[in-house]
C-alpha atoms as a PDB file:
ATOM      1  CA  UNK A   1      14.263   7.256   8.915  1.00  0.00           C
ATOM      2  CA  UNK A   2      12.860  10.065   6.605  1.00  0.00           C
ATOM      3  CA  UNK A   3      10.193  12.054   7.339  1.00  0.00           C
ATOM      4  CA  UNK A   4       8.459  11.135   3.799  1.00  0.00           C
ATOM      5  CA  UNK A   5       7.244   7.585   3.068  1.00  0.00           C
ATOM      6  CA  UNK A   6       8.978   5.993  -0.056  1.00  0.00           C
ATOM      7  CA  UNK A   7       5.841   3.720  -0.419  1.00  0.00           C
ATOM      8  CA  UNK A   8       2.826   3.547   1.097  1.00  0.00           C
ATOM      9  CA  UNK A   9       0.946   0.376   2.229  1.00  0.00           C
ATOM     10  CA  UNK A  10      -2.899  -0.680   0.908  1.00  0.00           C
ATOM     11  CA  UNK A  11      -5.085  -4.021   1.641  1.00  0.00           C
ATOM     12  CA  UNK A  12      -7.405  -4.409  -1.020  1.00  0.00           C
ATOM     13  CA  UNK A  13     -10.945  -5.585  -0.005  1.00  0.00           C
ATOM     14  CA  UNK A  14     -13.051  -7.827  -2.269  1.00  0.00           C
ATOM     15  CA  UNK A  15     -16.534  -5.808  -3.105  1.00  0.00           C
ATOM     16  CA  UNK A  16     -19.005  -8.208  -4.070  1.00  0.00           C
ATOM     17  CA  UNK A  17     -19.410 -10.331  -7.411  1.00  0.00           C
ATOM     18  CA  UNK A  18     -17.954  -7.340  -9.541  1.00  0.00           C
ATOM     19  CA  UNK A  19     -14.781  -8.426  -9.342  1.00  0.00           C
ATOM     20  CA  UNK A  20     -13.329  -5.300  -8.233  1.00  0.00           C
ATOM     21  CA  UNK A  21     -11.934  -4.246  -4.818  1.00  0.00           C
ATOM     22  CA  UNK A  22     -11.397  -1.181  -2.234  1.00  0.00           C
ATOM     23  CA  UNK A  23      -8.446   0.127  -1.994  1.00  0.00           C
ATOM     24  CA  UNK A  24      -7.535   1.221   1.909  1.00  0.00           C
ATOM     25  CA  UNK A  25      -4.495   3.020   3.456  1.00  0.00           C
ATOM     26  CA  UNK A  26      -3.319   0.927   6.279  1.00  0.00           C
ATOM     27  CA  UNK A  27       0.671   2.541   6.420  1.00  0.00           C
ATOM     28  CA  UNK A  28       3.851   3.699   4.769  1.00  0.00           C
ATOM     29  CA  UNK A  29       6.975   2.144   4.577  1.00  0.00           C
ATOM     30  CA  UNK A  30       9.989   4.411   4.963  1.00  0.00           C
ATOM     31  CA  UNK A  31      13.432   3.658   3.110  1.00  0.00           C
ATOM     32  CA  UNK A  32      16.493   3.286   5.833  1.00  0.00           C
ATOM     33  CA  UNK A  33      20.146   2.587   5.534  1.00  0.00           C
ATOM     34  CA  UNK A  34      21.880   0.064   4.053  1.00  0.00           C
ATOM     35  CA  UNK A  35      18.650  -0.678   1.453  1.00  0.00           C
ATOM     36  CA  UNK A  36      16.351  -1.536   4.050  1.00  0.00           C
ATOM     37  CA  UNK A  37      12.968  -0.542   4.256  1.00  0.00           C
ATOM     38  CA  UNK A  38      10.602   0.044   7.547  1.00  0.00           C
ATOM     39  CA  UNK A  39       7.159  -0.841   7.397  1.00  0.00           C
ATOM     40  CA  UNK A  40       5.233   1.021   9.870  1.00  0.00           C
ATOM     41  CA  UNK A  41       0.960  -0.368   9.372  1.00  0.00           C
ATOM     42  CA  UNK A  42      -1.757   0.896  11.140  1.00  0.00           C
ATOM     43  CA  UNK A  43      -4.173  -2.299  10.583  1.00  0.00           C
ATOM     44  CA  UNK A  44      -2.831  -5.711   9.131  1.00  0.00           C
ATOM     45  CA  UNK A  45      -5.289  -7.351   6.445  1.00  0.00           C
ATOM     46  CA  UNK A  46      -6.936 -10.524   7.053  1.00  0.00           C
ATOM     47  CA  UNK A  47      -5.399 -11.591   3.793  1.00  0.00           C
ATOM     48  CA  UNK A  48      -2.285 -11.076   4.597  1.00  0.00           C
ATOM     49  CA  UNK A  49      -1.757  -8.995   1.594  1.00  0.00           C
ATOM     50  CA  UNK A  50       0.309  -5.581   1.152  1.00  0.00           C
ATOM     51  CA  UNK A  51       0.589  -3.674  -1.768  1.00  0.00           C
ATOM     52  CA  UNK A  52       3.228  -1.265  -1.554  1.00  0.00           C
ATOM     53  CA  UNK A  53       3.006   1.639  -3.897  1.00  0.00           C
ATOM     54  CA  UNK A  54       4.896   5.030  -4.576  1.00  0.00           C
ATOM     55  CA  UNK A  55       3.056   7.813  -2.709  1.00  0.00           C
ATOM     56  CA  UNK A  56       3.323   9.896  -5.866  1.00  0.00           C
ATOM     57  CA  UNK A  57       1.941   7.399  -8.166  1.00  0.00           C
ATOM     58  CA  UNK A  58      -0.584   8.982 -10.802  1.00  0.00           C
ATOM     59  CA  UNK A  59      -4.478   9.464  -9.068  1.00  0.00           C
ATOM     60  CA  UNK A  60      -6.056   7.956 -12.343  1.00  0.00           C
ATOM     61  CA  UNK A  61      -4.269   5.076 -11.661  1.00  0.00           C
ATOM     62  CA  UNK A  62      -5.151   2.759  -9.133  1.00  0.00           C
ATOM     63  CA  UNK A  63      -4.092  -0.078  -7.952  1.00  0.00           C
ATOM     64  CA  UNK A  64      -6.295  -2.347  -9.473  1.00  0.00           C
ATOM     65  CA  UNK A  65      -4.598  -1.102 -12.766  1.00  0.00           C
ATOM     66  CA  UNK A  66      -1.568  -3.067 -10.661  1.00  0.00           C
ATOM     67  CA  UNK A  67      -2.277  -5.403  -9.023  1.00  0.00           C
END
């Protein structure tokens, strides 16, 4: 397992009416061999949903942009 993440792991949060959600860390997922991935999370949503997304994606856009 690499040191660097190849993605790492958010929950999004509902806020409110607005429609829009926070974004939290909650863990990376490193690339292994054979293809495989290993997801290593620090909290699980109460969702149930992951979004896994490059660590060197753009900071102006967000995963709402995404999602």
């Amino acid at each position: 397992m690499a040191n660097t993440p190849s993605f790492i792991a958010y929950s999004a949060v509902p806020q409110g009416d607005s429609g829009k959600s926070r974004w939290r860390e909650i863990g990376a997922a490193f690339a292994g061999q054979k293809g495989t991935l290993t997801v290593l999370l620090d909290a699980v949503p109460l969702s149930g949903k992951i979004v896994l997304l490059p660590p060197d994606m753009p900071k102006e856009q967000t995963p709402d942009d995404i999602a």
